[in-house]
PDB file of N, CA and C in Angstrom:
ATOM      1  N   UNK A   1     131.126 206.748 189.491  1.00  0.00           N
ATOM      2  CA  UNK A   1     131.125 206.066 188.205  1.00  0.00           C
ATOM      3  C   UNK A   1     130.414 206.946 187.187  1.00  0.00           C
ATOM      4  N   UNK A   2     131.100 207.088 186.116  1.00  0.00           N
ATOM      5  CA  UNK A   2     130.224 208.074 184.782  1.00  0.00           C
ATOM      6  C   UNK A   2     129.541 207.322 184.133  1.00  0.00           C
ATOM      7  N   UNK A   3     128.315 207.863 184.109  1.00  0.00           N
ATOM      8  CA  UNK A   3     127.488 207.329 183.323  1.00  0.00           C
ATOM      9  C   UNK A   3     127.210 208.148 181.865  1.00  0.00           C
ATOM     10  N   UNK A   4     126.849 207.300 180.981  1.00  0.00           N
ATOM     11  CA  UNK A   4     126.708 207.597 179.839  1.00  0.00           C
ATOM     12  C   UNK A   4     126.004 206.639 178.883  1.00  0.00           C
ATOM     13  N   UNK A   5     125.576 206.961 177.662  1.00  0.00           N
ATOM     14  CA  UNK A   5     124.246 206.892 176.700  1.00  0.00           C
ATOM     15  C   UNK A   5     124.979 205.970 175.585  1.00  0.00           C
ATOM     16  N   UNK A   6     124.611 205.314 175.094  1.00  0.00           N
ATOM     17  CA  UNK A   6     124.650 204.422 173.757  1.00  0.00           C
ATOM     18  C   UNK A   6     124.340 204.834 172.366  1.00  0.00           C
ATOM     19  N   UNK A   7     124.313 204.983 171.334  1.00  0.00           N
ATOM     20  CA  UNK A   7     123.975 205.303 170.064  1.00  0.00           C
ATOM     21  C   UNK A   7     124.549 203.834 169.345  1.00  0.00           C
ATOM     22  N   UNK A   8     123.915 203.254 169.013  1.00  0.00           N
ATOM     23  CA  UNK A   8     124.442 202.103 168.228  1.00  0.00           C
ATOM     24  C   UNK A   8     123.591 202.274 166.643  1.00  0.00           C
ATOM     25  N   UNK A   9     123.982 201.465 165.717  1.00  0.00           N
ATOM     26  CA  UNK A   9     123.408 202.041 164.050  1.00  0.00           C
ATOM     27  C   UNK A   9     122.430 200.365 163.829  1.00  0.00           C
ATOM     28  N   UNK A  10     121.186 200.940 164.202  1.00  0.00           N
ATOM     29  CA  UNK A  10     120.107 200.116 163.951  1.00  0.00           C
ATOM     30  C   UNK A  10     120.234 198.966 162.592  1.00  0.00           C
ATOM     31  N   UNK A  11     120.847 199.515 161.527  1.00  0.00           N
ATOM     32  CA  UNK A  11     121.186 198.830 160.197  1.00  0.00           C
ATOM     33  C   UNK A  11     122.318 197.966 160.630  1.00  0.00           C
ATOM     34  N   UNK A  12     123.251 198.790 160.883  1.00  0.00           N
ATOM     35  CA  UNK A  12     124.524 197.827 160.674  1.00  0.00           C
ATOM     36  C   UNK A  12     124.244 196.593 162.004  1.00  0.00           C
ATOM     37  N   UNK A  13     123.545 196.404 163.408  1.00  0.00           N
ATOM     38  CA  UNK A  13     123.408 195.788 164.101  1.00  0.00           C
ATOM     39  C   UNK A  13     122.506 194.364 163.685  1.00  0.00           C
ATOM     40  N   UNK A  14     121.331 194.889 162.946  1.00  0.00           N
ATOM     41  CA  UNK A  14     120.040 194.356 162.207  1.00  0.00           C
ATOM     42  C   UNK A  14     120.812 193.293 161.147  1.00  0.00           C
ATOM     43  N   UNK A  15     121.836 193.659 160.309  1.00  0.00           N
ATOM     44  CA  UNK A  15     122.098 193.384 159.080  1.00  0.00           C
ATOM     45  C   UNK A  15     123.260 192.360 159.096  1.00  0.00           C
ATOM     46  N   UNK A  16     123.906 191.626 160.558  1.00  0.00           N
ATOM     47  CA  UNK A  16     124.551 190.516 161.201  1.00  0.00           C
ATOM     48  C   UNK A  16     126.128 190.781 160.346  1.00  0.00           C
ATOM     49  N   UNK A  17     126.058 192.206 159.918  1.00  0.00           N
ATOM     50  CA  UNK A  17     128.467 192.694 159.512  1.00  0.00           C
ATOM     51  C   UNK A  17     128.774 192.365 160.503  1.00  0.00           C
ATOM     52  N   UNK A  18     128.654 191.268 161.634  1.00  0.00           N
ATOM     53  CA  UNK A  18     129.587 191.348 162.936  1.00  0.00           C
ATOM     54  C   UNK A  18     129.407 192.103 163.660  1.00  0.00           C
ATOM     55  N   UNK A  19     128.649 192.707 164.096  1.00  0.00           N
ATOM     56  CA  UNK A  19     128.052 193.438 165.076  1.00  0.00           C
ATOM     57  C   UNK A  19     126.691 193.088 165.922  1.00  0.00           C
ATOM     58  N   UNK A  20     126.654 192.294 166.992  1.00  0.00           N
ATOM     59  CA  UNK A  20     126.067 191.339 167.059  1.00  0.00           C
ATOM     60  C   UNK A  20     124.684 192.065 167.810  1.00  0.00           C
ATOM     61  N   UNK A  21     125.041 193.699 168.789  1.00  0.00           N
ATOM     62  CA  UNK A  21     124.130 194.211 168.790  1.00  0.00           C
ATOM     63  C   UNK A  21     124.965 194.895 170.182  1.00  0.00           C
ATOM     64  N   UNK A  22     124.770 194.779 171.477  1.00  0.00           N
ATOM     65  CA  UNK A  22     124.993 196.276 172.649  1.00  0.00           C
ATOM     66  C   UNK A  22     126.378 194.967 173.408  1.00  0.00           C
ATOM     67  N   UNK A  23     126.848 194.064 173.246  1.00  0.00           N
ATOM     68  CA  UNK A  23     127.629 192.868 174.087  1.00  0.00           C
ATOM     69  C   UNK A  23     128.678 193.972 174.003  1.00  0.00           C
ATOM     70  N   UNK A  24     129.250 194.303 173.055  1.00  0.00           N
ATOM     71  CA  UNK A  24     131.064 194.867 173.301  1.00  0.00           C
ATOM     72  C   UNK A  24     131.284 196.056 173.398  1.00  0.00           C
ATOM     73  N   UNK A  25     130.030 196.790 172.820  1.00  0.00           N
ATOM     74  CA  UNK A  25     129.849 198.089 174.055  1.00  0.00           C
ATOM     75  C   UNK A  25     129.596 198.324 175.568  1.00  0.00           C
ATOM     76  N   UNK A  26     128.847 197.021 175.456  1.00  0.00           N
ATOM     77  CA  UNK A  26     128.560 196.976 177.331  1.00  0.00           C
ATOM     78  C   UNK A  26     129.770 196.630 177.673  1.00  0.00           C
ATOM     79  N   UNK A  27     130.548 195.580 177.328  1.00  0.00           N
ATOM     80  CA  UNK A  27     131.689 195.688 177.570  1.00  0.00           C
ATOM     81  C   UNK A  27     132.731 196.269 177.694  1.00  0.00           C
ATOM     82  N   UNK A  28     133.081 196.967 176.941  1.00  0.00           N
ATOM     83  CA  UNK A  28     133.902 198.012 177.154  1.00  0.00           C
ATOM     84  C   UNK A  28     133.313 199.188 178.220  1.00  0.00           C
ATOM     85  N   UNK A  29     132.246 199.668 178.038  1.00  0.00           N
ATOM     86  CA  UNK A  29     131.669 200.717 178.977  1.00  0.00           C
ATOM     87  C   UNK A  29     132.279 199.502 180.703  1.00  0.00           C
ATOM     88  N   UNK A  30     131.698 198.901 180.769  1.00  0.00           N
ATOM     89  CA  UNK A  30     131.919 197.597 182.208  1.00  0.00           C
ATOM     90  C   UNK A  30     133.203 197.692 182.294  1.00  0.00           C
ATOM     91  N   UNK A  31     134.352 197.740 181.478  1.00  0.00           N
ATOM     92  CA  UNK A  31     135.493 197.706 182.059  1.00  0.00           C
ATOM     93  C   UNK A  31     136.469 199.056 181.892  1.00  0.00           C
ATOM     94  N   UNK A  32     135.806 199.633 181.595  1.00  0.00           N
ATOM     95  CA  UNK A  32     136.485 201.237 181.040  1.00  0.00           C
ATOM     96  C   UNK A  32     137.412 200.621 179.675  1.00  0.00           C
ATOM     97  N   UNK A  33     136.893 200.337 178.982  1.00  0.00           N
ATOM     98  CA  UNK A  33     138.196 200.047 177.670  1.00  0.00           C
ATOM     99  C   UNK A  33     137.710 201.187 176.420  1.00  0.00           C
ATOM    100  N   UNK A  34     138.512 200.453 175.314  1.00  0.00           N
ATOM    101  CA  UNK A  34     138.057 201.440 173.931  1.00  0.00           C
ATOM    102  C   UNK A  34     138.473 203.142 174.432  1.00  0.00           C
ATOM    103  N   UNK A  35     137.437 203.529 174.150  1.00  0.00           N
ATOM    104  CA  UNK A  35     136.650 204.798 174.025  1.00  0.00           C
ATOM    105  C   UNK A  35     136.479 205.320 175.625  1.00  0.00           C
ATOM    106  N   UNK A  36     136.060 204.421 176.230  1.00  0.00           N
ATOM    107  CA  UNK A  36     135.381 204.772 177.903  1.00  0.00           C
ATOM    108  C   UNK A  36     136.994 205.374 178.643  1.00  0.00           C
ATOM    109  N   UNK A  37     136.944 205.879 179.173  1.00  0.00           N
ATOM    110  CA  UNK A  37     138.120 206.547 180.013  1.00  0.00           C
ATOM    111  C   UNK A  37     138.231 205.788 181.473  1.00  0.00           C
ATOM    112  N   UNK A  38     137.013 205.321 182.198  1.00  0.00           N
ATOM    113  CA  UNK A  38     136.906 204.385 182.857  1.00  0.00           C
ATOM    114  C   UNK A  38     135.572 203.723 183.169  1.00  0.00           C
ATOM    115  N   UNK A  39     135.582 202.815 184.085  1.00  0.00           N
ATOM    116  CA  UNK A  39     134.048 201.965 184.268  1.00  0.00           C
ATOM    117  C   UNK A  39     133.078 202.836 184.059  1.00  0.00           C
ATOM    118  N   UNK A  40     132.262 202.077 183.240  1.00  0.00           N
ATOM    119  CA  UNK A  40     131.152 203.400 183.544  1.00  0.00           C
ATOM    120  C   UNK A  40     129.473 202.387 183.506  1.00  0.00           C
ATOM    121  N   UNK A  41     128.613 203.146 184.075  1.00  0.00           N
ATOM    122  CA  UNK A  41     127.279 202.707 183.984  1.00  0.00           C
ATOM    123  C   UNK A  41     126.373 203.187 182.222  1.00  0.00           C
ATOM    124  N   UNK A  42     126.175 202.230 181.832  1.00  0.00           N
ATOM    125  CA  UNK A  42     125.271 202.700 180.877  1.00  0.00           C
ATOM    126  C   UNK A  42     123.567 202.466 181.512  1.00  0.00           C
ATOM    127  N   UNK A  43     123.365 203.747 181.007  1.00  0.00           N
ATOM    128  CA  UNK A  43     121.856 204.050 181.679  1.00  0.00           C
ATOM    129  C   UNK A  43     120.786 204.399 180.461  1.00  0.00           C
ATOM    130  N   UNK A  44     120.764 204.285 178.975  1.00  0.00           N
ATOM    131  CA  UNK A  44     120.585 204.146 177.886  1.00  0.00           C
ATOM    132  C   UNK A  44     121.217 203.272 176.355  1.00  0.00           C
ATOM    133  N   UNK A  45     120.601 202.414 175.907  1.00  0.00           N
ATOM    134  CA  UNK A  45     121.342 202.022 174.735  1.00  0.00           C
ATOM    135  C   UNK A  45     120.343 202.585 173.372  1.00  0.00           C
ATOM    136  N   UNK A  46     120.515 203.290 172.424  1.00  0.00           N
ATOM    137  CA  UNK A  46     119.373 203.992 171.136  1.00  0.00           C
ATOM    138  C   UNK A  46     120.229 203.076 170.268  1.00  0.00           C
ATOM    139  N   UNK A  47     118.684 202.735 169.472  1.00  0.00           N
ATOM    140  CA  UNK A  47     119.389 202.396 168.248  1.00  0.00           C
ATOM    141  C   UNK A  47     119.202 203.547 166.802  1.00  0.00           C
ATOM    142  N   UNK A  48     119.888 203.988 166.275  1.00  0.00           N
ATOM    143  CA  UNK A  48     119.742 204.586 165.265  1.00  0.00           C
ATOM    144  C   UNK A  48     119.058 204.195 164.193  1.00  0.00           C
ATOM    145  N   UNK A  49     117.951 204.373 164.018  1.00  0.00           N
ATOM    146  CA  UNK A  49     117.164 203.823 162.244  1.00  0.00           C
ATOM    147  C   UNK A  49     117.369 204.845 160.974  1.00  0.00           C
ATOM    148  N   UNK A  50     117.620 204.039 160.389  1.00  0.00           N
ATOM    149  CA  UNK A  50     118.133 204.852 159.019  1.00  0.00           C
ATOM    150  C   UNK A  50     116.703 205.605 158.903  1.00  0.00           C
ATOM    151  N   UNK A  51     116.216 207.105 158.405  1.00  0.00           N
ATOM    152  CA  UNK A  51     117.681 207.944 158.003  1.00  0.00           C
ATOM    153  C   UNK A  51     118.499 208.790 158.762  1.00  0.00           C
ATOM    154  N   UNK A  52     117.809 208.036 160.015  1.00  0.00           N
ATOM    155  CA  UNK A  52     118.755 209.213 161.438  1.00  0.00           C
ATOM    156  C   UNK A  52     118.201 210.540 161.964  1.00  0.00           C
ATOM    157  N   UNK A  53     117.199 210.759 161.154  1.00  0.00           N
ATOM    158  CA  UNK A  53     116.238 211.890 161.311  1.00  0.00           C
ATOM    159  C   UNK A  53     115.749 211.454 162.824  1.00  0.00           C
ATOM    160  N   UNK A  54     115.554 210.655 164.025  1.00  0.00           N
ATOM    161  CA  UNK A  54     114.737 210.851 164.806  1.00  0.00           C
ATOM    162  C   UNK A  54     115.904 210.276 166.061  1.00  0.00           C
ATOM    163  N   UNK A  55     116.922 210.535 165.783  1.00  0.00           N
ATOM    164  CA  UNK A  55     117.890 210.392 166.201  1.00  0.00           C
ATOM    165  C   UNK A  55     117.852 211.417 167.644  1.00  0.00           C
ATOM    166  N   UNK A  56     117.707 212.966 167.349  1.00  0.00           N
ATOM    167  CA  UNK A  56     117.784 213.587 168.921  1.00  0.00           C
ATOM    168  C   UNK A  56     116.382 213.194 170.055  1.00  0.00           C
ATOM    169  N   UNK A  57     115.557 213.132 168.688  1.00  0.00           N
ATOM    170  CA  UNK A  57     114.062 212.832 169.703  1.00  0.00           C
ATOM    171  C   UNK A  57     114.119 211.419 170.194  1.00  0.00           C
ATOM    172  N   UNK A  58     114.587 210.230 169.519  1.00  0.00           N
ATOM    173  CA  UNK A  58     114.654 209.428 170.318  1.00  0.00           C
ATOM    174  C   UNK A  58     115.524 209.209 171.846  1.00  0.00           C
ATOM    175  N   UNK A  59     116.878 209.586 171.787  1.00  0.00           N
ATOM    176  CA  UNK A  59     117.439 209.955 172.815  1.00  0.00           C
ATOM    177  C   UNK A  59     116.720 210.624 173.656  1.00  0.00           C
ATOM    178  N   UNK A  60     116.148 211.759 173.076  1.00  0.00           N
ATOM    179  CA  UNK A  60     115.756 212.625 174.171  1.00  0.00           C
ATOM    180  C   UNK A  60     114.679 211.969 174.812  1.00  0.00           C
ATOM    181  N   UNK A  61     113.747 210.943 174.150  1.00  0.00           N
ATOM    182  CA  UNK A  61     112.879 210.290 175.038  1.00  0.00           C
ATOM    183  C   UNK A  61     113.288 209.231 175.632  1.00  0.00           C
ATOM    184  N   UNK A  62     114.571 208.472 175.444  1.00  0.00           N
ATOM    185  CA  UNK A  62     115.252 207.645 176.236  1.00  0.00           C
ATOM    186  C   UNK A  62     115.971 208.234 177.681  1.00  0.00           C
ATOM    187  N   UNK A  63     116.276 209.447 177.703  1.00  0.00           N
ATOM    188  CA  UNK A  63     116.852 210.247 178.737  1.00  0.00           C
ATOM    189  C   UNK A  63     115.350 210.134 179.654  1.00  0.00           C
ATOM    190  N   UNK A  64     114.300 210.934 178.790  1.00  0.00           N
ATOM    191  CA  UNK A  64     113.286 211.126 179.866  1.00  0.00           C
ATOM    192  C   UNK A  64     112.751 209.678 180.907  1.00  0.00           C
ATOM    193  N   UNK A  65     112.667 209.017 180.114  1.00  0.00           N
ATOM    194  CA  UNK A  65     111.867 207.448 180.521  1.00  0.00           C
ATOM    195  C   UNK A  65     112.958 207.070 181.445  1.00  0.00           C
ATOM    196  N   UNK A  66     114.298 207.153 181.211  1.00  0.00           N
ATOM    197  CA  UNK A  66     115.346 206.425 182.113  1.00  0.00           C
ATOM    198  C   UNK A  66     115.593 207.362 183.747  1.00  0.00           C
ATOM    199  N   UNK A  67     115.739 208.649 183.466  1.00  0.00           N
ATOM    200  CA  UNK A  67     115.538 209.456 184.589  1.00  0.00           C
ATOM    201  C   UNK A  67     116.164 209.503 185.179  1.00  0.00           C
ATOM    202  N   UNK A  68     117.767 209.379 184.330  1.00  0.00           N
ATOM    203  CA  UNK A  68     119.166 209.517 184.963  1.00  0.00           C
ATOM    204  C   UNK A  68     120.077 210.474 183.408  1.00  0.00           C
ATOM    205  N   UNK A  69     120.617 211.249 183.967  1.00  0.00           N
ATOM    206  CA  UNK A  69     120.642 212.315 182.985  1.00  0.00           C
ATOM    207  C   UNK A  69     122.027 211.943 182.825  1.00  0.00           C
ATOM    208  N   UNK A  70     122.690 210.899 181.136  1.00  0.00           N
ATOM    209  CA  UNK A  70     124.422 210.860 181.108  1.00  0.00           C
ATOM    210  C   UNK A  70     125.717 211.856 181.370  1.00  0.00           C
ATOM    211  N   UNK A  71     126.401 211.338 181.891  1.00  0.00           N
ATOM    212  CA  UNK A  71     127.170 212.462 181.424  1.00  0.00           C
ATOM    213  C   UNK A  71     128.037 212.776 180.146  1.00  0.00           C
ATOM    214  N   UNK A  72     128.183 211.651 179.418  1.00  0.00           N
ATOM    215  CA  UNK A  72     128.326 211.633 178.318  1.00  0.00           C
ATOM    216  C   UNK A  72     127.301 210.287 177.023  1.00  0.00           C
ATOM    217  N   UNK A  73     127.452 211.100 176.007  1.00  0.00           N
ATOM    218  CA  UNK A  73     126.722 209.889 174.850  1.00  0.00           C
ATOM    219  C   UNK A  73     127.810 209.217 174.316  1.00  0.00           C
ATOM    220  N   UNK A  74     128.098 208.143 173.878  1.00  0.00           N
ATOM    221  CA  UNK A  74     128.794 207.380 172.970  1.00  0.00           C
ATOM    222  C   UNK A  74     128.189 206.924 171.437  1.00  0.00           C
ATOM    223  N   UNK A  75     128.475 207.269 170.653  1.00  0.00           N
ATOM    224  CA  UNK A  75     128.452 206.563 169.061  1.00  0.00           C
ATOM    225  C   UNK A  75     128.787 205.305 168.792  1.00  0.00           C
ATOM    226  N   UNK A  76     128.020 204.488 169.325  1.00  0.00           N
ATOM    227  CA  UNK A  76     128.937 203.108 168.686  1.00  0.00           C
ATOM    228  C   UNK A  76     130.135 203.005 167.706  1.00  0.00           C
ATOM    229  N   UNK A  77     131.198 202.018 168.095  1.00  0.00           N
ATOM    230  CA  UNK A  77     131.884 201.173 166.956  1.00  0.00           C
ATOM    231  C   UNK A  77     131.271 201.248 166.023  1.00  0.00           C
ATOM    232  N   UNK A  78     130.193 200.622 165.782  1.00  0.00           N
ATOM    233  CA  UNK A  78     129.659 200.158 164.694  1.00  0.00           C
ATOM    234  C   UNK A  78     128.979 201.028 163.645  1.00  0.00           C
ATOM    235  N   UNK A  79     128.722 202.360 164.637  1.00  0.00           N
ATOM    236  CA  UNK A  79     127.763 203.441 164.238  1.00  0.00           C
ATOM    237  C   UNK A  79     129.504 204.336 163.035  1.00  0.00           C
ATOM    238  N   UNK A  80     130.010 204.650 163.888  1.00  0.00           N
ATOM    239  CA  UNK A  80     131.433 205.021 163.750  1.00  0.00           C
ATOM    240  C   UNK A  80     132.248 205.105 162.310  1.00  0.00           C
ATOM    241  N   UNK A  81     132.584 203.493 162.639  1.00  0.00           N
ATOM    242  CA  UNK A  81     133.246 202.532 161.787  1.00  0.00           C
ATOM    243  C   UNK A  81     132.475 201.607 160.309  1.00  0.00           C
ATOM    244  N   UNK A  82     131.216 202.242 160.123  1.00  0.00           N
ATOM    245  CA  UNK A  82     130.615 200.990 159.346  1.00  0.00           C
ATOM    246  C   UNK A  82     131.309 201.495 158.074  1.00  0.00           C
ATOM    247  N   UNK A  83     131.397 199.802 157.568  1.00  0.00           N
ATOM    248  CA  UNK A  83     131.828 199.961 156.008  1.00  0.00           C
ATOM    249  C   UNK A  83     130.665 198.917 155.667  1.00  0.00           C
ATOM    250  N   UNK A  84     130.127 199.644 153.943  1.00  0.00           N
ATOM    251  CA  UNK A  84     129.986 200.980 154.122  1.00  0.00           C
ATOM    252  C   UNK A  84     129.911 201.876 155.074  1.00  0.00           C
ATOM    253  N   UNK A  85     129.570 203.334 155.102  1.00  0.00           N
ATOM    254  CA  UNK A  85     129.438 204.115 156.294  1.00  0.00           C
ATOM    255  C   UNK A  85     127.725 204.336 155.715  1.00  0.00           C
ATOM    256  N   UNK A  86     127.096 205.386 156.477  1.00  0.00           N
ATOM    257  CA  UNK A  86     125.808 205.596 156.662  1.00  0.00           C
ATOM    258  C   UNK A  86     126.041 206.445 155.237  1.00  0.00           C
ATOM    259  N   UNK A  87     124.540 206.389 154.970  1.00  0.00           N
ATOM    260  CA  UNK A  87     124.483 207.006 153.431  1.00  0.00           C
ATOM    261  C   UNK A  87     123.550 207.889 154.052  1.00  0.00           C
ATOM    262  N   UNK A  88     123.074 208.519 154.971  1.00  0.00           N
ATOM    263  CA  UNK A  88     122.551 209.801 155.514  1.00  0.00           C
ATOM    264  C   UNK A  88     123.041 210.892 156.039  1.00  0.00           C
ATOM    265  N   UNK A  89     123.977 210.020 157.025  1.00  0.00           N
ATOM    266  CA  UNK A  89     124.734 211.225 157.770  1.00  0.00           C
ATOM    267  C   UNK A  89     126.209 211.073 158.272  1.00  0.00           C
ATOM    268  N   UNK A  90     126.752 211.575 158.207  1.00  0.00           N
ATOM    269  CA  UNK A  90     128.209 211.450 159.073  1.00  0.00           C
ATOM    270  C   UNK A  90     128.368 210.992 160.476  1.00  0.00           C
ATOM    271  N   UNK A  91     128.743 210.520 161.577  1.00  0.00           N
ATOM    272  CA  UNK A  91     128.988 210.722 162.126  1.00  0.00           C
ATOM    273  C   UNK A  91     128.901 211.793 163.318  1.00  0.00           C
ATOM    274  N   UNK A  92     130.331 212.525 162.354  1.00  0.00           N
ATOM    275  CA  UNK A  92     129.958 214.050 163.270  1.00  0.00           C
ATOM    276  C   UNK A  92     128.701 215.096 163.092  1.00  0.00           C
ATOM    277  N   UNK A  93     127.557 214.618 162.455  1.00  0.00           N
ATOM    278  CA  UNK A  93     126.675 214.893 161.449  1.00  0.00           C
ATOM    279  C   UNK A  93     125.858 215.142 162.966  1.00  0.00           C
ATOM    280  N   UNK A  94     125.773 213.644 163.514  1.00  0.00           N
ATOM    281  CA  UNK A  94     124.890 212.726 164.289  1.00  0.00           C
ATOM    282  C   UNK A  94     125.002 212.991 165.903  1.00  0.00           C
ATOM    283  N   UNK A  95     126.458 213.391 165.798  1.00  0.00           N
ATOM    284  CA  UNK A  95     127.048 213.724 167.008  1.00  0.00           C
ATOM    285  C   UNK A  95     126.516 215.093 167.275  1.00  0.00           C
ATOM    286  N   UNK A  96     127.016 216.243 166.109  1.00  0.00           N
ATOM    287  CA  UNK A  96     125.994 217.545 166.063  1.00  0.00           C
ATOM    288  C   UNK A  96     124.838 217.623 166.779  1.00  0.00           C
ATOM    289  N   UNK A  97     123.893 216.901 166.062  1.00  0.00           N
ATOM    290  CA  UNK A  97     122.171 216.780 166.322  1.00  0.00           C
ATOM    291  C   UNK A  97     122.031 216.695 167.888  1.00  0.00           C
ATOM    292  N   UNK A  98     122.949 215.189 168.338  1.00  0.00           N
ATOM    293  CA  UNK A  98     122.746 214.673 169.793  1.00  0.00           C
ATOM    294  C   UNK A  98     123.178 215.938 170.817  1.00  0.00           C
ATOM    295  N   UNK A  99     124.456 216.857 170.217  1.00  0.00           N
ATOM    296  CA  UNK A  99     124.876 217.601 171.258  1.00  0.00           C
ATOM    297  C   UNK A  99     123.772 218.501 171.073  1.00  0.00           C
ATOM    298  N   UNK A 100     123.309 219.036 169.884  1.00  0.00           N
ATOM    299  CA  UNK A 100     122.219 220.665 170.029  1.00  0.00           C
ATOM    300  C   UNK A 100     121.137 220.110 170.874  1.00  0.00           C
ATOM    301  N   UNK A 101     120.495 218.486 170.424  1.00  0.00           N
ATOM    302  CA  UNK A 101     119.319 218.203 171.448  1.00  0.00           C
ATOM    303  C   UNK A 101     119.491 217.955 172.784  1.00  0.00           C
ATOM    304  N   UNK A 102     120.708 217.364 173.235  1.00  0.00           N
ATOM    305  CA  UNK A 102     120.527 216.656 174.791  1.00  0.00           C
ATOM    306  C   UNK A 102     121.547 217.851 175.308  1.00  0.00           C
ATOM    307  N   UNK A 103     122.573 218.583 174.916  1.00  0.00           N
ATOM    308  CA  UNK A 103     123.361 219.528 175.429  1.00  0.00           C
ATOM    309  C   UNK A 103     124.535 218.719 176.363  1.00  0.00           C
ATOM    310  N   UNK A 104     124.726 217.449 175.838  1.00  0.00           N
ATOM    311  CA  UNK A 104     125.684 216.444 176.475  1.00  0.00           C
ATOM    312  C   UNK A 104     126.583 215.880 175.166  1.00  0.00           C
ATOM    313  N   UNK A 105     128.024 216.281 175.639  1.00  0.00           N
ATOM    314  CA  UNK A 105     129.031 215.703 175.177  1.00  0.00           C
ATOM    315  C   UNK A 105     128.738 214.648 174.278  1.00  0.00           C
ATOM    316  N   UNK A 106     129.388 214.214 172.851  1.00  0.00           N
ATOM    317  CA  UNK A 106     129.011 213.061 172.514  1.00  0.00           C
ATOM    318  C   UNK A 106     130.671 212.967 171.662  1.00  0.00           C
ATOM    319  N   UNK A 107     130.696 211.401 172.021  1.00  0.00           N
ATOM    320  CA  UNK A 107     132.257 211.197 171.731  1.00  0.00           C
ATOM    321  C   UNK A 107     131.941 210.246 170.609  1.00  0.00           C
ATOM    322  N   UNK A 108     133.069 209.938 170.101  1.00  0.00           N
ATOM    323  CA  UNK A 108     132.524 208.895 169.026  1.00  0.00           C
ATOM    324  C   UNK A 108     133.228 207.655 169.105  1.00  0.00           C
ATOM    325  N   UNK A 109     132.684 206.682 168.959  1.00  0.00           N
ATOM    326  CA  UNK A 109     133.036 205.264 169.227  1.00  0.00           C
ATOM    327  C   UNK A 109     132.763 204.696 170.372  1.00  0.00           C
ATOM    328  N   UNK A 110     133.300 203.375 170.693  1.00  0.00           N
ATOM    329  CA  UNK A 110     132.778 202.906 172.397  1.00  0.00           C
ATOM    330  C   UNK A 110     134.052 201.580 172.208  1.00  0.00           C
ATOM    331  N   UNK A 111     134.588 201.034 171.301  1.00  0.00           N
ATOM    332  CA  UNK A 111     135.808 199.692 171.486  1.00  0.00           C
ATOM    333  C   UNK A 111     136.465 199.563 170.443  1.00  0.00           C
ATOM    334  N   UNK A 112     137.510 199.025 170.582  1.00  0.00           N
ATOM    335  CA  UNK A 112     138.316 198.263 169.780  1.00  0.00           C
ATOM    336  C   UNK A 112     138.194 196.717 169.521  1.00  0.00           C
ATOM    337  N   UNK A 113     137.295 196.400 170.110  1.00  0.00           N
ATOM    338  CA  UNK A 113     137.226 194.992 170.164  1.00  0.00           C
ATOM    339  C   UNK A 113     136.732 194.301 168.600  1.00  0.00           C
ATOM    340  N   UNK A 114     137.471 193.058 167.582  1.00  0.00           N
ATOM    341  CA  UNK A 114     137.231 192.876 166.340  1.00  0.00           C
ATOM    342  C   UNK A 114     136.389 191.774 166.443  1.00  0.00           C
TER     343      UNK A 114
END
């Protein structure tokens, strides 16, 4: 089973756009849907706080404390998709940062679920 990391957007989760917080990412990761290629274990969920600046260091101290190394990160839906979008960083901005700090794949999104 692949395991892999969470990135969800601390604002848009906090701020109740329908994003209720980690349910339809765990979900999808639990059944291989969306984004996931198949079942997978999540062994980290980060939340992103605006302005995203502590974005690799937090991961990277979520990797350490958890002590199971992903094989891939995921970007939330929500992180992804927000409308508005983030007024700091892109995306692939975020994805950048996560790959130079953790040196693990980072895909973007995690469901389709509305």
């Amino acid at each position: 089973m692949k395991k892999v990391a969470i990135v969800g957007c601390g604002a848009y989760m906090d701020s109740g756009y329908g994003c209720p917080g980690e349910w339809r990412c765990l979900k999808a990761a639990a059944l291989g849907e969306g984004q996931f290629d198949e079942p997978s274990q999540v062994t980290a969920f980060v939340k992103c706080e605006c302005p995203g600046r502590t974005i690799g260091s937090n991961m990277g101290m979520a990797l350490k404390l958890s002590e199971i190394k992903p094989d891939v990160i995921h970007l939330s839906s929500c992180l992804t998709n927000a409308k508005p979008g983030c007024p700091y960083a892109t995306p692939e901005e975020l994805a950048g940062i996560l790959e130079n700090t953790t040196g693990i794949k980072v895909i973007l999104g995690t469901h389709d679920y509305h």
